[in-house]
Protein backbone atom coordinates (compact mmCIF):
# COMPACT_ATOMS: atom_id res chain seq x y z
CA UNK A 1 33.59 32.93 0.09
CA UNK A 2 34.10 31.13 3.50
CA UNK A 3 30.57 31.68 4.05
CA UNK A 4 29.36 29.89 0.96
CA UNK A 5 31.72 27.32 1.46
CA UNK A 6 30.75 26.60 5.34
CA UNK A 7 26.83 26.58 3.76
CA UNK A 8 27.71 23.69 0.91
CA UNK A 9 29.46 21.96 4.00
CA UNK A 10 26.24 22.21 6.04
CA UNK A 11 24.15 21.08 3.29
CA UNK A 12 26.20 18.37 2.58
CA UNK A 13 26.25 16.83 5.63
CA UNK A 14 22.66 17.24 5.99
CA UNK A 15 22.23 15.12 3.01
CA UNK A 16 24.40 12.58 3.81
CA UNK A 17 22.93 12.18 7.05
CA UNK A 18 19.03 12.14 5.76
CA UNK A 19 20.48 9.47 3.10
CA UNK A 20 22.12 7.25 6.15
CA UNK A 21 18.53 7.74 7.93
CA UNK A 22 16.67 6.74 5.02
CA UNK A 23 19.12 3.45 4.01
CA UNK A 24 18.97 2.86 7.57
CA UNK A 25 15.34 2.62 7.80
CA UNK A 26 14.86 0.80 4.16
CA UNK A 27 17.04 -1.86 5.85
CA UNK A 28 15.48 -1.96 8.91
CA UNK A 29 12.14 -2.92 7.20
CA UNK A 30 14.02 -5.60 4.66
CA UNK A 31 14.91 -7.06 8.17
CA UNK A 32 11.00 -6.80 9.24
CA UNK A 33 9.38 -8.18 6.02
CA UNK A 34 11.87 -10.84 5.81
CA UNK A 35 11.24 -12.00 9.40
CA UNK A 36 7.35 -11.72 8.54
CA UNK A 37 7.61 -13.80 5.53
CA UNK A 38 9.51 -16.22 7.86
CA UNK A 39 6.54 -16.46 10.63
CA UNK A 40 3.97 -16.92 7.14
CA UNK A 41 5.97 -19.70 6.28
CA UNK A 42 5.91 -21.12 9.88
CA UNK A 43 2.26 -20.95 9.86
CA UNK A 44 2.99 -18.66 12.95
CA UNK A 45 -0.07 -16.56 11.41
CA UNK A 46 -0.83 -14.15 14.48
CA UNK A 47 2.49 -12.51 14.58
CA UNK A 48 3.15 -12.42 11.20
CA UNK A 49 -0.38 -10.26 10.59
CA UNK A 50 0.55 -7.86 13.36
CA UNK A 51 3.71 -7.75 11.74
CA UNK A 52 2.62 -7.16 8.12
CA UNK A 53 0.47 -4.65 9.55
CA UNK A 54 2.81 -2.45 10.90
CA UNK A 55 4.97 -2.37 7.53
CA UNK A 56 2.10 -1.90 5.23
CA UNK A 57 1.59 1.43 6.71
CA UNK A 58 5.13 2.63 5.39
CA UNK A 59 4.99 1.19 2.24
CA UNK A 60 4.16 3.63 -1.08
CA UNK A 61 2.86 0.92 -2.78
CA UNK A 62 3.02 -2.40 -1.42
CA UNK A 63 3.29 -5.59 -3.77
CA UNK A 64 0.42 -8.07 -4.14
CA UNK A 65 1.95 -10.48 -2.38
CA UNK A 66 1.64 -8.94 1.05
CA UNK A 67 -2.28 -8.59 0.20
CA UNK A 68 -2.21 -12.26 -0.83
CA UNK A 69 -0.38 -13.74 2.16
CA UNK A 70 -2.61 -11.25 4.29
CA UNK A 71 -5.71 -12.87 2.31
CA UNK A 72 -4.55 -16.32 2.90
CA UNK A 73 -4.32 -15.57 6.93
CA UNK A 74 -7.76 -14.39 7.29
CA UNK A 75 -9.38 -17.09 5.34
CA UNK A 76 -7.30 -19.10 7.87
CA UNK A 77 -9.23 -17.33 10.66
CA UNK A 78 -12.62 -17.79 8.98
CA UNK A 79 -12.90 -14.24 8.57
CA UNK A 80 -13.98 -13.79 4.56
CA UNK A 81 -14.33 -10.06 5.40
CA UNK A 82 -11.08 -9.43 5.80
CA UNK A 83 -10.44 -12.01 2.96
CA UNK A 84 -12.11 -10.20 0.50
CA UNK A 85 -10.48 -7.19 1.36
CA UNK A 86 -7.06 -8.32 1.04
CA UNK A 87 -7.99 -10.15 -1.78
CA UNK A 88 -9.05 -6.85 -3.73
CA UNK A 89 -6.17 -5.07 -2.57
CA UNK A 90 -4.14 -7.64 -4.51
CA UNK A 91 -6.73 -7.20 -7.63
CA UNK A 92 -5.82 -3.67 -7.48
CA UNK A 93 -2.64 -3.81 -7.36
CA UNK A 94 -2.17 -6.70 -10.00
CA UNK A 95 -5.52 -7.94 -11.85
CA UNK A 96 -5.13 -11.61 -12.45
CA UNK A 97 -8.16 -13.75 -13.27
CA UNK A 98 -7.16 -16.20 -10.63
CA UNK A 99 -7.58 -13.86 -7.81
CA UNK A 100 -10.94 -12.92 -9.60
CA UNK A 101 -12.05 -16.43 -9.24
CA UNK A 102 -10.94 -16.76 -5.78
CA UNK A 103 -13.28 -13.63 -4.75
CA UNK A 104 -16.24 -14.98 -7.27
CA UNK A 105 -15.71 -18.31 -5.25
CA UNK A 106 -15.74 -16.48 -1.48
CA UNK A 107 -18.87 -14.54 -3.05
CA UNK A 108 -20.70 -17.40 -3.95
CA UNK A 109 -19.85 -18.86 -0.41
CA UNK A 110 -21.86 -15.79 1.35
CA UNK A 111 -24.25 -15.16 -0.99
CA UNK A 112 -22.55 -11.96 -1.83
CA UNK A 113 -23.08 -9.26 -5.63
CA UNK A 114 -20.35 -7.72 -6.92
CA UNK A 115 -17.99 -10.37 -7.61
CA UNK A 116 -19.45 -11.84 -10.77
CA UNK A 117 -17.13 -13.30 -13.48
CA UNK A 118 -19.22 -11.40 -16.56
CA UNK A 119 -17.96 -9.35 -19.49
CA UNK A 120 -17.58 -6.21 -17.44
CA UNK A 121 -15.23 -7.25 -14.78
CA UNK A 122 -13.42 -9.30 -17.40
CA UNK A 123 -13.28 -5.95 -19.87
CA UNK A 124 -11.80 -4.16 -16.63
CA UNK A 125 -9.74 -6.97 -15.99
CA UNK A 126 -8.30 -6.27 -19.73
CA UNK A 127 -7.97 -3.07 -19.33
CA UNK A 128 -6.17 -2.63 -16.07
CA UNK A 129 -3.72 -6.10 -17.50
CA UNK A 130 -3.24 -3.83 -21.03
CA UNK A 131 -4.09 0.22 -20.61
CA UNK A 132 -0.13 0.96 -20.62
CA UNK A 133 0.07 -0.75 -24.19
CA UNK A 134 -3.46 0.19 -25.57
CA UNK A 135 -2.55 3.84 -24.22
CA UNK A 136 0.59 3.75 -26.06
CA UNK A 137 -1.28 2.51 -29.07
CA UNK A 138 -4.03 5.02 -29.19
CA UNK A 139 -1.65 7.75 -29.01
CA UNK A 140 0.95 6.76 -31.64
CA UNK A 141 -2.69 6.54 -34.07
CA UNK A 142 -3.79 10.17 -32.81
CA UNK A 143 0.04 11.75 -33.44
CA UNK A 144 -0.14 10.14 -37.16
CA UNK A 145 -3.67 11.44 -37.44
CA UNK A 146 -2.83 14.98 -36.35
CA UNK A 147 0.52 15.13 -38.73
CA UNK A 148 -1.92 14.07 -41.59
CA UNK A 149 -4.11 16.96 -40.65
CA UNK A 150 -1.22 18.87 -40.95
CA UNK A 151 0.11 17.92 -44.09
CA UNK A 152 -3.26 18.51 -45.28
CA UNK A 153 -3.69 21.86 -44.20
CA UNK A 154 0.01 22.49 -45.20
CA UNK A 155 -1.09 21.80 -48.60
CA UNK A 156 -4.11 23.49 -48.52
CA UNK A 157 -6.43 20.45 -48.98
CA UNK A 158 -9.60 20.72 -47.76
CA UNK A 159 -10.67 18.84 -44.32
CA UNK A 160 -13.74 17.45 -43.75
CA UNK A 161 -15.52 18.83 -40.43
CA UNK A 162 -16.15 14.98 -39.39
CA UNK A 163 -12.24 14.02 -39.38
CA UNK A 164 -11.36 17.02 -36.76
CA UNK A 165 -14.38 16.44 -34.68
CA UNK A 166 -13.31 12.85 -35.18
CA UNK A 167 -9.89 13.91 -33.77
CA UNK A 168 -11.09 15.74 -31.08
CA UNK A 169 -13.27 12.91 -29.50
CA UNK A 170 -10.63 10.75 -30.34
CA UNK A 171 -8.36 12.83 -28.02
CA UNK A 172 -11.01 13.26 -25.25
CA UNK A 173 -11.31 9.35 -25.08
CA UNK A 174 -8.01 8.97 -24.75
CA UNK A 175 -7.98 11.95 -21.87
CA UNK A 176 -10.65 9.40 -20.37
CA UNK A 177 -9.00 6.22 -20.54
CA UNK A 178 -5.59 8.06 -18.81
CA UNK A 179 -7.99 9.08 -15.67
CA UNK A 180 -9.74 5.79 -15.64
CA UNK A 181 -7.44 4.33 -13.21
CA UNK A 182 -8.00 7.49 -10.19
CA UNK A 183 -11.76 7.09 -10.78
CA UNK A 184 -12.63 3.84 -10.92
CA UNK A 185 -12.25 1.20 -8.09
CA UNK A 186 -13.94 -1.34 -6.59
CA UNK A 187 -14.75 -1.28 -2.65
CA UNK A 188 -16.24 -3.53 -0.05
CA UNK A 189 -19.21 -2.68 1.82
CA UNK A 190 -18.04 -2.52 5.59
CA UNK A 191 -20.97 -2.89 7.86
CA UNK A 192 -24.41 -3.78 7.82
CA UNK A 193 -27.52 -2.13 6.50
CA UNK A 194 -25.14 0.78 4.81
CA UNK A 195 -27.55 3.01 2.53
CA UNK A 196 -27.49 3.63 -0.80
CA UNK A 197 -28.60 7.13 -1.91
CA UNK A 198 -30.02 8.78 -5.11
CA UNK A 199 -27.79 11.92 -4.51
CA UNK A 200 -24.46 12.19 -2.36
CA UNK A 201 -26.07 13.97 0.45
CA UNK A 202 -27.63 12.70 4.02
CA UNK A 203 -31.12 13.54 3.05
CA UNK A 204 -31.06 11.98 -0.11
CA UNK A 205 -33.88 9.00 -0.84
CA UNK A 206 -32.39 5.50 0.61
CA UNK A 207 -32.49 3.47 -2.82
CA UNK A 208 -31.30 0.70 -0.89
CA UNK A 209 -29.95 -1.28 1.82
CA UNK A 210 -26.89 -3.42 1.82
CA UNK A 211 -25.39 -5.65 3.85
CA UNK A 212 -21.38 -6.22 4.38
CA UNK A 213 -19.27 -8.15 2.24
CA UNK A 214 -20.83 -6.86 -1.20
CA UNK A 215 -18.57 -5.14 -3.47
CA UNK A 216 -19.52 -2.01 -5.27
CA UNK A 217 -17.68 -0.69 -8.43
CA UNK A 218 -16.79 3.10 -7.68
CA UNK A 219 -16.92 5.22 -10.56
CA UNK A 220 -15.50 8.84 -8.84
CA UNK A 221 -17.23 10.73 -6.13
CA UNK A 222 -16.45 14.18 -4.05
CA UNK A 223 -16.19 14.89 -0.24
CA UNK A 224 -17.56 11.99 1.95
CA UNK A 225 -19.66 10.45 -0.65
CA UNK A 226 -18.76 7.90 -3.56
CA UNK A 227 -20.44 7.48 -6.75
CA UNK A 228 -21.10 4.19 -7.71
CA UNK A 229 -22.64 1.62 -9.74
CA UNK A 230 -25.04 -0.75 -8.39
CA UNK A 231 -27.92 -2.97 -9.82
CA UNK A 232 -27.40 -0.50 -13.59
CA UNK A 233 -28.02 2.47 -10.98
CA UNK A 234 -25.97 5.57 -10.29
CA UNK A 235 -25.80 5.66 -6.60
CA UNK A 236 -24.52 7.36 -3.44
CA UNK A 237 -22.57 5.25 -0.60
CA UNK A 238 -20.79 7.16 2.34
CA UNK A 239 -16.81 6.65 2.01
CA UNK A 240 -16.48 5.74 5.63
CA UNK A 241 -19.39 2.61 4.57
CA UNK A 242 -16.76 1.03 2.09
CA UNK A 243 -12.80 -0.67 2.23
């Protein structure tokens, strides 16, 4: 018994002491951000970047308004690279059209594809605002589908083949639209003269050549390669080639 009792008395400690650590360190960074924010508003860009640049590192998942502010330094500098980086970053982590805009303007700038306001970035742009709700939606409909199906065959009505394979592609889009988030983003072309293959492999044909700055939509990938979708192509692009 005075064995168990000295072990809860260990672990308890132990927990208190990782929970000081952790509020200590949570507090420490409210001090950092806060005295970033402070140098942003000072116009003291320099050491407010290297500052916001150390944080983001320890961050889960930091708010759009460090990308923004981050954005709004290197356009500052002149350097749209970095811009448009930050400026995606912020996309990704809360689509608003005005950001869109602000990249389709940069784009236009430089010359640079991937930033176009058409249908399809405005569709995604719906879809990443709404998928919680339209999620939600679609599968309230599919439970009250299935119970019908139910009741049917509780009642021993007969079921048409096309409403259960109706059902089951129902389902499978909705599988889909739940693992659309992980596999598609958008990236920014790095370097210059980065190759896009027909197959994810180094030997692959070189469809094209692209220069930085372009953005490519990424639909998935595996290893070091990146599917993606370029020009109504399929296409190849090394991971280390893209932001």
């Amino acid at each position: 018994i005075m064995q168990v009792n000295l072990l809860k008395k260990v672990i308890f400690f132990f927990l208190i002491s990782l929970l000081s650590v952790q509020l200590a360190n949570s507090q420490s960074n409210a001090r950092a951000f806060n005295t970033a924010d402070s140098l942003f508003k000072l116009s003291e860009y320099y050491a407010a970047e290297q500052l916001y640049n150390q944080l983001l590192p320890t961050l889960e998942k930091p708010s759009e308004s460090i990308f923004l502010k981050l954005a709004k330094i290197n356009e500052t500098k002149g350097d749209y690279l970095k811009t448009l980086l930050y400026l995606n970053k912020a996309y990704e982590q809360k689509p608003d059209q005005k950001i869109l805009v602000k990249l389709n303007d940069i784009a236009k700038e430089y010359n640079l594809k991937g930033y176009e306001l058409n249908d399809f970035n405005f569709l995604i742009l719906f879809y990443k605002q709404y998928s919680g709700f339209l999620i939600a939606f679609m599968l309230i409909m599919a439970i009250y589908i299935f119970w019908v199906l139910i009741q049917k065959r509780y009642h021993r009505q007969y079921i048409p083949v096309n409403q259960k394979v109706f059902l089951t592609l129902y389902l499978l889009g909705i599988v889909i639209l739940l693992n659309l988030p992980d596999k598609y983003h958008q990236a920014i072309i790095n370097t210059d003269n980065v190759f896009l293959r027909s197959e994810p492999s180094g030997g692959a044909e070189v469809v094209e050549s692209i220069a930085k700055g372009h953005r490519l939509n990424i639909i998935g990938g595996n290893d070091i390669w990146r599917r993606v979708y370029w020009d109504d192509r399929i296409l190849y692009v090394k991971e280390s080639d893209v932001w």
